[in-house]
PDB file of N, CA and C in Angstrom:
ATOM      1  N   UNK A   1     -11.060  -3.017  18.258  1.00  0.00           N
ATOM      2  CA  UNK A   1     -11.920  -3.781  17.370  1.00  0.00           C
ATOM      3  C   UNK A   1     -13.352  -3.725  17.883  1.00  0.00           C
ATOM      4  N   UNK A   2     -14.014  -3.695  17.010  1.00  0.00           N
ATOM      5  CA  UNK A   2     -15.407  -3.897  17.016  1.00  0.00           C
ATOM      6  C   UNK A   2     -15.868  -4.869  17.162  1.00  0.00           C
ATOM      7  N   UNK A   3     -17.169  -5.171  17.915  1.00  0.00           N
ATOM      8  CA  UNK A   3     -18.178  -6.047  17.954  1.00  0.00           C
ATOM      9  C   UNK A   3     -18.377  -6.929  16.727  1.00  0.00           C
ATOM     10  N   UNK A   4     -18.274  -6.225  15.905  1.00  0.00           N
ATOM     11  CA  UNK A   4     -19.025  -6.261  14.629  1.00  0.00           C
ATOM     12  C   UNK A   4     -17.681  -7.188  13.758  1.00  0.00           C
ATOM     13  N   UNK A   5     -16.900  -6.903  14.053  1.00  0.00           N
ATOM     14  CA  UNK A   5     -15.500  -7.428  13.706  1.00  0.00           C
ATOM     15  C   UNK A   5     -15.231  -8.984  14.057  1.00  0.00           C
ATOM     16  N   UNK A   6     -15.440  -8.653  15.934  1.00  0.00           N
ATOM     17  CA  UNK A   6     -15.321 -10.108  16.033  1.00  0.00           C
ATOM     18  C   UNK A   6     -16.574 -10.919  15.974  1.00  0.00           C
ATOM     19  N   UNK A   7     -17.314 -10.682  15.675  1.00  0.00           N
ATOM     20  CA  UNK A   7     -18.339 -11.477  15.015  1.00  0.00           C
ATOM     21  C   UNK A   7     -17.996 -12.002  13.949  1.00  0.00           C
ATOM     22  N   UNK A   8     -17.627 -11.284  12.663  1.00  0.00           N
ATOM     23  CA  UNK A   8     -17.422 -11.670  11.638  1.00  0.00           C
ATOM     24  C   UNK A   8     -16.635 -12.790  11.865  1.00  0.00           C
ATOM     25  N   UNK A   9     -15.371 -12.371  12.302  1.00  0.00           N
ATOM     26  CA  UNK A   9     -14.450 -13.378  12.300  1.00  0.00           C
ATOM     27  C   UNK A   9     -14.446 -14.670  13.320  1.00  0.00           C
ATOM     28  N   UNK A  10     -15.537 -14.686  13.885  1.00  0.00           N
ATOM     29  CA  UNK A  10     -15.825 -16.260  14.511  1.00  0.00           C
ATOM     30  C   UNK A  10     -17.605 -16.944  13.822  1.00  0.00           C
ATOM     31  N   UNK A  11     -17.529 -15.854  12.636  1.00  0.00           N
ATOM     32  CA  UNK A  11     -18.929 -16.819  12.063  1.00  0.00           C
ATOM     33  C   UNK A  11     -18.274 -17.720  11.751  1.00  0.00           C
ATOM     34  N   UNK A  12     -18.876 -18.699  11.634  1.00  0.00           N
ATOM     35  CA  UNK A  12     -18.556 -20.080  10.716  1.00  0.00           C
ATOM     36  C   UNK A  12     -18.107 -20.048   8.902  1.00  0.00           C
ATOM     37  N   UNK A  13     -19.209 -19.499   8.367  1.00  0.00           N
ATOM     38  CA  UNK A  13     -19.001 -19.209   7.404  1.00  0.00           C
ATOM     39  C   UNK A  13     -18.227 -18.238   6.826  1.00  0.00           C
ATOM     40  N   UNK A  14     -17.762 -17.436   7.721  1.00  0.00           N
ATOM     41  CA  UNK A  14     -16.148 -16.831   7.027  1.00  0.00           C
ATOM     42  C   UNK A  14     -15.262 -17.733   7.550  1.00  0.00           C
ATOM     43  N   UNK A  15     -14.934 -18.224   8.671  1.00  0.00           N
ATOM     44  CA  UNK A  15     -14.162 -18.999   8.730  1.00  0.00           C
ATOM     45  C   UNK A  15     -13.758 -20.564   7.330  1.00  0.00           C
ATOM     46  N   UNK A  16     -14.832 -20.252   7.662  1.00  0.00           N
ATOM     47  CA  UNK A  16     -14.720 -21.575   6.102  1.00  0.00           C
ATOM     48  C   UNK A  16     -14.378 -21.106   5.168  1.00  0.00           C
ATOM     49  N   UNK A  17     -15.006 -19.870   4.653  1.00  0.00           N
ATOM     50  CA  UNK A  17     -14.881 -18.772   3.081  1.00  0.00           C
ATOM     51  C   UNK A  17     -12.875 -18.392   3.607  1.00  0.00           C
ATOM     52  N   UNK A  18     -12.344 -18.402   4.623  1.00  0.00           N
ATOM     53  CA  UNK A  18     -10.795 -18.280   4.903  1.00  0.00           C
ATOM     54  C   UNK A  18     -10.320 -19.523   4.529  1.00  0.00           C
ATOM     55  N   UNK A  19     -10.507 -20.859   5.263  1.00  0.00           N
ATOM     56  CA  UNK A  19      -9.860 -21.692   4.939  1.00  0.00           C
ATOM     57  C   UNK A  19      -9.502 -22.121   3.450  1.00  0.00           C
ATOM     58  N   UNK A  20     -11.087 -21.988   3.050  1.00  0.00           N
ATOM     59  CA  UNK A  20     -11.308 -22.295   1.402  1.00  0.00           C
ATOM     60  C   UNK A  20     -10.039 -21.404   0.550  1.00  0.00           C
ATOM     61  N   UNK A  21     -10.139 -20.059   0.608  1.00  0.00           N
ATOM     62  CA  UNK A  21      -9.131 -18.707  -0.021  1.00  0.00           C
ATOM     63  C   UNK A  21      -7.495 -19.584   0.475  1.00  0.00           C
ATOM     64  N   UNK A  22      -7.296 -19.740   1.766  1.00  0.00           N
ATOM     65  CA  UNK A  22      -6.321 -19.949   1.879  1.00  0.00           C
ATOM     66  C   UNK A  22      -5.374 -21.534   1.105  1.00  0.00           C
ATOM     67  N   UNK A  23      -6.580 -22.497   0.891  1.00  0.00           N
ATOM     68  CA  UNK A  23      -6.645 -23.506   0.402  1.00  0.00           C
ATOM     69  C   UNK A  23      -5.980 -23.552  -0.813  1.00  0.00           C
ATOM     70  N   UNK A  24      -6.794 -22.819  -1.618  1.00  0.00           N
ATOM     71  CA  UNK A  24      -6.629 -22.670  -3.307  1.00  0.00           C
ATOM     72  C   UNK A  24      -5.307 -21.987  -3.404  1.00  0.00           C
ATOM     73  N   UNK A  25      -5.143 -20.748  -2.686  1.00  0.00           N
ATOM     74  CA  UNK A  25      -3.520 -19.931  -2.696  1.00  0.00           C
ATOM     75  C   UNK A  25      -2.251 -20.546  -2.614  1.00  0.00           C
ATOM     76  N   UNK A  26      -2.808 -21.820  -1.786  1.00  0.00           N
ATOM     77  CA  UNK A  26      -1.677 -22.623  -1.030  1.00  0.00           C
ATOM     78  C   UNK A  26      -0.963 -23.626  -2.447  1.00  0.00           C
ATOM     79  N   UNK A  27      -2.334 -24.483  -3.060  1.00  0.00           N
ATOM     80  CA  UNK A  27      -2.454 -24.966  -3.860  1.00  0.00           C
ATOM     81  C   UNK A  27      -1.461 -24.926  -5.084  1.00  0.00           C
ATOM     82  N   UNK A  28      -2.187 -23.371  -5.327  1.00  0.00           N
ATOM     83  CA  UNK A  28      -1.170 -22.633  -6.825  1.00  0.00           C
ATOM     84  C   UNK A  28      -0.256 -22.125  -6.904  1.00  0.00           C
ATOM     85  N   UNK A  29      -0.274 -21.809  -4.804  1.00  0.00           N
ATOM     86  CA  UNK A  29       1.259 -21.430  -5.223  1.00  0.00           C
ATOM     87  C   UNK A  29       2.344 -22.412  -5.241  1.00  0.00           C
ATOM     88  N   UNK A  30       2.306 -23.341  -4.609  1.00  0.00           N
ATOM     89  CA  UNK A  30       2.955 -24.319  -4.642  1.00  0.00           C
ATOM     90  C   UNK A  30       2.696 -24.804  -5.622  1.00  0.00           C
ATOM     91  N   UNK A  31       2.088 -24.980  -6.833  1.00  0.00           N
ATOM     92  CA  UNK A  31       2.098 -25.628  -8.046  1.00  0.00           C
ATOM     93  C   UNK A  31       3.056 -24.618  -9.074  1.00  0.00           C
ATOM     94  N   UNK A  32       2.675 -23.258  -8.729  1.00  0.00           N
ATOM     95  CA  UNK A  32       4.064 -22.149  -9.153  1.00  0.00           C
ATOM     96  C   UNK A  32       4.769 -22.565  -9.402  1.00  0.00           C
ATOM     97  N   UNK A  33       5.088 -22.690  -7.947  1.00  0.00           N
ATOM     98  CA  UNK A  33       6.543 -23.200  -7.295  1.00  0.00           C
ATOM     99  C   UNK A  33       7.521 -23.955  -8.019  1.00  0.00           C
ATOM    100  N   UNK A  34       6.692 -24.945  -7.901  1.00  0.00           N
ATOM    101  CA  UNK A  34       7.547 -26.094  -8.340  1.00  0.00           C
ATOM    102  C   UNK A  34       7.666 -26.160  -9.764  1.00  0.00           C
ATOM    103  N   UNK A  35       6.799 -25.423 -10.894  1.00  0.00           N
ATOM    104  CA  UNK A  35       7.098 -25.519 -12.273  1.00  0.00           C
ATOM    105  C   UNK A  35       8.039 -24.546 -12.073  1.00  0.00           C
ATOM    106  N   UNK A  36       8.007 -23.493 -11.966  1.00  0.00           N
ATOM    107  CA  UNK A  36       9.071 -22.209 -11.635  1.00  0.00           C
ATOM    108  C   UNK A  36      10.419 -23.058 -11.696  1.00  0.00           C
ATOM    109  N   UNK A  37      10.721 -23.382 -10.245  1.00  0.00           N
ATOM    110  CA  UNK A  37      11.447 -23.805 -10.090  1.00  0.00           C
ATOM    111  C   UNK A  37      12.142 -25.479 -10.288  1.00  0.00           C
ATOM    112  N   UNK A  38      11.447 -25.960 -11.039  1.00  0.00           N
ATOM    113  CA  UNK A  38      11.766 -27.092 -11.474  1.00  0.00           C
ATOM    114  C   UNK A  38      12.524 -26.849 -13.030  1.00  0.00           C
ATOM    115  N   UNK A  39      11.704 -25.666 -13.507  1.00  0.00           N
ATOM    116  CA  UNK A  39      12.596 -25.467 -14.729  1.00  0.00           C
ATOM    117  C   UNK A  39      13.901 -24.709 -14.321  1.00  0.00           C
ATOM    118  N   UNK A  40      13.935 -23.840 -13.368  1.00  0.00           N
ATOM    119  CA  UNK A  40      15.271 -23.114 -13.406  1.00  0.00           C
ATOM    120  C   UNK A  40      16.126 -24.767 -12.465  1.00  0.00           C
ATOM    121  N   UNK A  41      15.833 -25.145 -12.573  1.00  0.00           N
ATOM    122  CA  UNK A  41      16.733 -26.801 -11.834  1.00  0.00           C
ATOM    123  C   UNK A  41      16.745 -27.197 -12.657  1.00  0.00           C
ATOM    124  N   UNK A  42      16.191 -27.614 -14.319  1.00  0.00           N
ATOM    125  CA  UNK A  42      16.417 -28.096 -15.167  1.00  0.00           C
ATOM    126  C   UNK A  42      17.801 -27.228 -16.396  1.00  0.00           C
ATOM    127  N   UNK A  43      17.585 -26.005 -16.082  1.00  0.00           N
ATOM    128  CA  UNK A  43      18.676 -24.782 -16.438  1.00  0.00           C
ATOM    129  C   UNK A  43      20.141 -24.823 -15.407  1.00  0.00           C
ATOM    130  N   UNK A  44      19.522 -25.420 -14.374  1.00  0.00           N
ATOM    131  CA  UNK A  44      21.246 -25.574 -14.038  1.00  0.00           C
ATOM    132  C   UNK A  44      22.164 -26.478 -13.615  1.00  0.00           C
ATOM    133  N   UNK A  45      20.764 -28.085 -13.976  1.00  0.00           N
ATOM    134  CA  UNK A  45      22.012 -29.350 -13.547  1.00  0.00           C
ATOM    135  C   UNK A  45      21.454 -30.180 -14.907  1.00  0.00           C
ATOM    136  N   UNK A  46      20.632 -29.361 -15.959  1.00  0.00           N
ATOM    137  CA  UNK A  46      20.783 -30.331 -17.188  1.00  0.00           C
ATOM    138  C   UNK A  46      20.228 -29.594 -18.394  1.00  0.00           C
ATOM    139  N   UNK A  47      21.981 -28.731 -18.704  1.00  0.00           N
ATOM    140  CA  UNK A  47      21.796 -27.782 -19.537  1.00  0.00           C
ATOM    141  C   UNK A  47      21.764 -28.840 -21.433  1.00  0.00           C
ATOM    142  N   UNK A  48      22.194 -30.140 -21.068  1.00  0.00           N
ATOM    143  CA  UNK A  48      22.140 -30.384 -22.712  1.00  0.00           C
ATOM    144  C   UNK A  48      21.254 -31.251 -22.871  1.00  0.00           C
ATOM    145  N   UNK A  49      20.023 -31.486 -21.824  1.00  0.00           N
ATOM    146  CA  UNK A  49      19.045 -31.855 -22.133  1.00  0.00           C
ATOM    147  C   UNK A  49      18.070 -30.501 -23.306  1.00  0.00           C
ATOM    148  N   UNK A  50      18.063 -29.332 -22.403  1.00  0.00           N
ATOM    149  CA  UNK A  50      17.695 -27.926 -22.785  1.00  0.00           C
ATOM    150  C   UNK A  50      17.698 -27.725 -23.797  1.00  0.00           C
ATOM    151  N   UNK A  51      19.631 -28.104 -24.326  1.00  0.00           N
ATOM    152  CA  UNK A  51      19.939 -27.753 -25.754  1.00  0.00           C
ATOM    153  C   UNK A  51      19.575 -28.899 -26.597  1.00  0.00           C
ATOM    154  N   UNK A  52      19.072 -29.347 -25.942  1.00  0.00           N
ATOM    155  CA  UNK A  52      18.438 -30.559 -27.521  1.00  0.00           C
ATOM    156  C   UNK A  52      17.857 -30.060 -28.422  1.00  0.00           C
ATOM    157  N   UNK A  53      17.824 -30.647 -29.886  1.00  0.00           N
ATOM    158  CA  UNK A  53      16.666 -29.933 -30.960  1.00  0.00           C
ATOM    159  C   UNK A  53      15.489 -30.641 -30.712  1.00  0.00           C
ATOM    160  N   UNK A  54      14.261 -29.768 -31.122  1.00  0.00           N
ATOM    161  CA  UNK A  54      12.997 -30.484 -30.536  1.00  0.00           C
ATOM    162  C   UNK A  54      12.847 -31.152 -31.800  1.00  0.00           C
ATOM    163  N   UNK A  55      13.713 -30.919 -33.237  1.00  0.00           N
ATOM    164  CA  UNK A  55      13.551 -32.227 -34.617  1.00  0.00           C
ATOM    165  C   UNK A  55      15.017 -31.980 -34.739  1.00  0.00           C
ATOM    166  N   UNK A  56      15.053 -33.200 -36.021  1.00  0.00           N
ATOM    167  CA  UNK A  56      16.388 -33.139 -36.504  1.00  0.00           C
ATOM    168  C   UNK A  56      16.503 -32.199 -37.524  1.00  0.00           C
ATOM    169  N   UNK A  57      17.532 -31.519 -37.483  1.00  0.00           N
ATOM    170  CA  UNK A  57      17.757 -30.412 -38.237  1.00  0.00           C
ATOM    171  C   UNK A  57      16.766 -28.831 -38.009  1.00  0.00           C
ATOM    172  N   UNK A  58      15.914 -28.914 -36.772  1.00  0.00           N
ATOM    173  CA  UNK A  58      15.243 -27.887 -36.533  1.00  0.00           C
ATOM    174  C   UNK A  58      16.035 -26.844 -35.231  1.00  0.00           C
ATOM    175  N   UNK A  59      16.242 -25.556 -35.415  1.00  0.00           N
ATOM    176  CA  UNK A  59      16.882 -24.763 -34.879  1.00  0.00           C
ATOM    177  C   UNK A  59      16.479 -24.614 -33.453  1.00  0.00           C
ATOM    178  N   UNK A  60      15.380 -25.052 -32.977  1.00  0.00           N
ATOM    179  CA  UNK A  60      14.485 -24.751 -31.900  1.00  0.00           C
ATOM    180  C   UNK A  60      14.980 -25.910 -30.853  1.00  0.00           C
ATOM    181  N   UNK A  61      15.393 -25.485 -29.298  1.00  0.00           N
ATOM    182  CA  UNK A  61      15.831 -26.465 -28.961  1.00  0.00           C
ATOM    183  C   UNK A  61      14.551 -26.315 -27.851  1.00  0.00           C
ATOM    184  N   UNK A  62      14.709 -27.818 -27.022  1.00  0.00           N
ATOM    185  CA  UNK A  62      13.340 -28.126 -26.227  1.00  0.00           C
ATOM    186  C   UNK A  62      13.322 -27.197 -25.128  1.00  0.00           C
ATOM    187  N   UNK A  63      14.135 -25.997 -24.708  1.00  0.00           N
ATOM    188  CA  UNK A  63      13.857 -25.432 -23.407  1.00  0.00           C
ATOM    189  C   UNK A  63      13.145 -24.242 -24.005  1.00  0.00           C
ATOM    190  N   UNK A  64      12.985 -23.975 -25.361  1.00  0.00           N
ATOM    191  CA  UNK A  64      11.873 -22.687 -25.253  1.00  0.00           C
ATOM    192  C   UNK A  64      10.445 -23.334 -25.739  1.00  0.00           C
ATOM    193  N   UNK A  65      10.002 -24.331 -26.151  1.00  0.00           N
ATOM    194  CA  UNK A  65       8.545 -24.953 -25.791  1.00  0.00           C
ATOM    195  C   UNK A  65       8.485 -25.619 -24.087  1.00  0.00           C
ATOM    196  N   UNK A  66       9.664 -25.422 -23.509  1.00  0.00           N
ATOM    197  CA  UNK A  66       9.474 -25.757 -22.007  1.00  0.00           C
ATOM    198  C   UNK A  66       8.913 -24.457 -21.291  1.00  0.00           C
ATOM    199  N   UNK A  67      10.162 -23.238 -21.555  1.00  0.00           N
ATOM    200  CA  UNK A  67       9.800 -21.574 -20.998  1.00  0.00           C
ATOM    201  C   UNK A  67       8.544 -21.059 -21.024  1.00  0.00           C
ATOM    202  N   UNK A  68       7.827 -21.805 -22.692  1.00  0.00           N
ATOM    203  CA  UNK A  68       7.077 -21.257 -23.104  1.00  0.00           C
ATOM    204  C   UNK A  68       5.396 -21.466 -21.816  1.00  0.00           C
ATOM    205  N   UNK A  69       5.976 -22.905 -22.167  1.00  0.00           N
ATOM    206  CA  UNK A  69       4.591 -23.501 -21.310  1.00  0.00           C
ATOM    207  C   UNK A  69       4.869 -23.218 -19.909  1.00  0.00           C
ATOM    208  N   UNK A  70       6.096 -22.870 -19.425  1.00  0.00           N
ATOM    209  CA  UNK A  70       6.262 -22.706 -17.999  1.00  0.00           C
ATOM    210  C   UNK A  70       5.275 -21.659 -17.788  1.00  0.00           C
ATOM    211  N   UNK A  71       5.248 -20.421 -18.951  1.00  0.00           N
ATOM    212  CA  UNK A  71       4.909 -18.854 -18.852  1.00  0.00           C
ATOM    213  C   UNK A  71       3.250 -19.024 -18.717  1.00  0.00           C
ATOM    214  N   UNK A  72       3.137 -20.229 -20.099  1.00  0.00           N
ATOM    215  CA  UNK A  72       1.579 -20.191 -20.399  1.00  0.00           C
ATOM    216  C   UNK A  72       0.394 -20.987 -19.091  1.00  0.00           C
ATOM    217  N   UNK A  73       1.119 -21.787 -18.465  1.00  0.00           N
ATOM    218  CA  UNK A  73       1.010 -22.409 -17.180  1.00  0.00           C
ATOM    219  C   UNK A  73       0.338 -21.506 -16.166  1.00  0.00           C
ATOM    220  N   UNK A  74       1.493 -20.747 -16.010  1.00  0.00           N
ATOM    221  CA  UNK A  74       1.502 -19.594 -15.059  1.00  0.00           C
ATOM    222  C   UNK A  74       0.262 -18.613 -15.388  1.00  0.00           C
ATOM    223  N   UNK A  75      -0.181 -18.611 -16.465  1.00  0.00           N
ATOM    224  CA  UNK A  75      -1.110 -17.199 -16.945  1.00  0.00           C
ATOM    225  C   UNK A  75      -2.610 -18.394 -16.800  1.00  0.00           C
ATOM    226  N   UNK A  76      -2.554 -19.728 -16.488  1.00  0.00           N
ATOM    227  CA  UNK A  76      -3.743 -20.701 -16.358  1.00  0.00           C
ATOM    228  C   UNK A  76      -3.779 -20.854 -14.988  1.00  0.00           C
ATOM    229  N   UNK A  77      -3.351 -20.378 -14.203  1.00  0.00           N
ATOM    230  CA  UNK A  77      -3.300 -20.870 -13.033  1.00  0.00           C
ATOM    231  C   UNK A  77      -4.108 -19.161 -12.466  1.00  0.00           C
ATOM    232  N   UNK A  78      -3.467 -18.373 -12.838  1.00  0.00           N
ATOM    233  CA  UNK A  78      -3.880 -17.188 -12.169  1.00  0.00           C
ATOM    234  C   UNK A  78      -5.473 -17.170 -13.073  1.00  0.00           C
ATOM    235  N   UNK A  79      -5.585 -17.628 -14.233  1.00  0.00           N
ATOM    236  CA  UNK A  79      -7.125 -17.709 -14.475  1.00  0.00           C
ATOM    237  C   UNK A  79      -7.861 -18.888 -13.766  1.00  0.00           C
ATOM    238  N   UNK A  80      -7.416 -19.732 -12.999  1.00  0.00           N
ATOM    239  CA  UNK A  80      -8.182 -20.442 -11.864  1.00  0.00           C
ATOM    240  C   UNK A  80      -8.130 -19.616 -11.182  1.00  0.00           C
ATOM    241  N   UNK A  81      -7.455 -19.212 -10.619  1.00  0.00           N
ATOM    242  CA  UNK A  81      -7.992 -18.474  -9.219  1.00  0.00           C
ATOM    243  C   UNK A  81      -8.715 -17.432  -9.812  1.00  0.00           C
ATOM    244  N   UNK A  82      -8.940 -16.650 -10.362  1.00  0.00           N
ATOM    245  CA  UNK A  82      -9.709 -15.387 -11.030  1.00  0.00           C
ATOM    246  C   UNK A  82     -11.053 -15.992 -10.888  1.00  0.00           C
ATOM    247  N   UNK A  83     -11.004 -17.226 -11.779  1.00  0.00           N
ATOM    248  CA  UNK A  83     -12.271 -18.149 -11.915  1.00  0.00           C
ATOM    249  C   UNK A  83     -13.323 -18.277 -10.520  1.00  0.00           C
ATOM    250  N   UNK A  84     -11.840 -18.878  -9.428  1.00  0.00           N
ATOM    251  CA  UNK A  84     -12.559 -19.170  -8.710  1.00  0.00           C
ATOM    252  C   UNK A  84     -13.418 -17.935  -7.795  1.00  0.00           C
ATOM    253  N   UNK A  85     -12.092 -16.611  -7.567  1.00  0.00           N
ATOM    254  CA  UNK A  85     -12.634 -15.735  -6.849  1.00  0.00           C
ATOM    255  C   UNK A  85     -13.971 -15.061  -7.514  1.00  0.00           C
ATOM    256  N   UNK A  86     -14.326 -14.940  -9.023  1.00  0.00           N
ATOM    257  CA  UNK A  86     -15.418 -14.293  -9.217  1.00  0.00           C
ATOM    258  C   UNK A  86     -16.575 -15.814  -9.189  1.00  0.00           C
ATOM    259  N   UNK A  87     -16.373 -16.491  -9.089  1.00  0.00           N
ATOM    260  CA  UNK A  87     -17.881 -17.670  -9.475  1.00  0.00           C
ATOM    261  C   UNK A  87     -18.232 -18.215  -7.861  1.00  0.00           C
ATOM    262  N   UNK A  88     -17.307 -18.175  -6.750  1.00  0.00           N
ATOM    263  CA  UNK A  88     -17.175 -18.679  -5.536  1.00  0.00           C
ATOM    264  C   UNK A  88     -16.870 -17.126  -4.313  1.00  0.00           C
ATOM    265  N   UNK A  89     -15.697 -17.258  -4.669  1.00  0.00           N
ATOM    266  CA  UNK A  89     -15.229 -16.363  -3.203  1.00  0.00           C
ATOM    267  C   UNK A  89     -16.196 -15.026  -3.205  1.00  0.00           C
ATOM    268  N   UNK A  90     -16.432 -13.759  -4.411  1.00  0.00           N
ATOM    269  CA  UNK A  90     -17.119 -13.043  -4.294  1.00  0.00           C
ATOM    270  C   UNK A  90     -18.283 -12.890  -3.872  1.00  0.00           C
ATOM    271  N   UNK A  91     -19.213 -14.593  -3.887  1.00  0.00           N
ATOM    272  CA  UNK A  91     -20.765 -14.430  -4.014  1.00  0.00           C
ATOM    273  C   UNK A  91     -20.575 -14.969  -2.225  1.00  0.00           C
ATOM    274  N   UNK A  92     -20.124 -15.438  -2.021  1.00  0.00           N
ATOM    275  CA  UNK A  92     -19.906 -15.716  -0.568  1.00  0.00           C
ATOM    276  C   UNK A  92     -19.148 -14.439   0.609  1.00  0.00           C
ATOM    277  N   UNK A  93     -18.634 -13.790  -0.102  1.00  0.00           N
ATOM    278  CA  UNK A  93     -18.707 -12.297   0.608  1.00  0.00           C
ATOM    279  C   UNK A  93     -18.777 -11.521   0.530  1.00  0.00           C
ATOM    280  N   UNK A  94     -20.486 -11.543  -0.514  1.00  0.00           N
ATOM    281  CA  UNK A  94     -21.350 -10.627  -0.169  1.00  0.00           C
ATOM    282  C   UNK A  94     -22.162 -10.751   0.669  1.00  0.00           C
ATOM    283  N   UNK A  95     -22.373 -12.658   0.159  1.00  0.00           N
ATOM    284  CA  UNK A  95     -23.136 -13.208   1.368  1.00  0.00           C
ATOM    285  C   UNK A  95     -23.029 -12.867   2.581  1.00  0.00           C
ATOM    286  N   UNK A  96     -21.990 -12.891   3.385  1.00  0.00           N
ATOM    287  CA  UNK A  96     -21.149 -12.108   4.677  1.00  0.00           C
ATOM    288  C   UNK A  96     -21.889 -11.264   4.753  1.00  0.00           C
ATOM    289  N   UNK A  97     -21.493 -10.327   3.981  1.00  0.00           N
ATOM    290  CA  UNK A  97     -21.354  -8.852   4.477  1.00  0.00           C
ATOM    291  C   UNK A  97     -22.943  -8.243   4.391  1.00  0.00           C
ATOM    292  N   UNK A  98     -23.999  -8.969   4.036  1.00  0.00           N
ATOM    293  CA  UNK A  98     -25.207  -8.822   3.750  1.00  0.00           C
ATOM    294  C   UNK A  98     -25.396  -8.955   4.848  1.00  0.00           C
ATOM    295  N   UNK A  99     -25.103 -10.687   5.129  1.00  0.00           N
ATOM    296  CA  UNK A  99     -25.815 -10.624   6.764  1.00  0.00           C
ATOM    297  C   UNK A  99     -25.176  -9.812   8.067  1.00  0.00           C
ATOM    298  N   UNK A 100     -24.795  -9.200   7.548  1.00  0.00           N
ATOM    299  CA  UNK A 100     -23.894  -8.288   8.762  1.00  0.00           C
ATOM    300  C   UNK A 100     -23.772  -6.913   8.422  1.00  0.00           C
ATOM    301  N   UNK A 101     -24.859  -6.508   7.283  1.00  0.00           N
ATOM    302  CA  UNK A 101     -25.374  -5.313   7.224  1.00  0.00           C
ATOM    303  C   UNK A 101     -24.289  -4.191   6.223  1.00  0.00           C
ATOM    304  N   UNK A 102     -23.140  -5.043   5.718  1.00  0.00           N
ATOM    305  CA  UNK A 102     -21.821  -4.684   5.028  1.00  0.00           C
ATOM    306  C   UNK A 102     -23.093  -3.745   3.723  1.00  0.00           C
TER     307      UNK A 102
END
C-alpha cells in the first residue's frame, strides 16, 4: 500500500463519507429485510389471512396488494439510496479525491 492510500483512509472525512455509506446500507437493508421477510412469515403461519378478499364478492385477495407493495417498496428504497449516492456520497468523493489529486 501506498502512502497515498493510507492517507486516504485515516482522513477524517472519508472516514465519515464510510460511516455515513455504511449507515444508510445498514438502514435499507434491514428495512428489506424485514418487509421481505415479514411477508414470506405472513405466507407461512397466516395463510387465510392472505386469502382474504380485499371486498366482498371481489376476486382479489389481500396478499397480492401486499406482494405488490412489498415489490413497490423495494424499488423506493433502492431510489433512496440512488438519491442519496448521487446528491451526497458522489459530491463528497470527488471532494476526496480532489484533495488528494484523484
Amino acid at each position: 500500500m501506498s502512502k497515498t492510500v493510507h492517507q486516504i483512509l485515516e482522513d477524517p472525512e472519508f472516514q465519515e463519507l464510510a460511516r455515513q455509506k455504511n449507515k444508510i446500507s445498514l438502514i435499507l437493508t434491514i428495512t428489506e429485510l424485514v418487509l421481505y421477510f415479514g411477508f414470506i412469515g405472513l405466507i407461512a403461519y397466516n395463510k387465510p389471512f392472505l386469502a382474504s378478499k380485499v371486498a366482498v364478492g371481489s376476486a382479489t385477495t389481500i396478499g397480492i396488494p401486499i406482494a405488490v407493495g412489498v415489490i413497490i417498496l423495494s424499488w423506493v428504497l433502492t431510489g433512496i439510496y440512488i438519491f442519496w449516492a448521487n446528491s451526497v456520497y458522489d459530491e463528497k468523493v470527488k471532494r476526496i479525491k480532489k484533495r488528494f489529486g484523484g
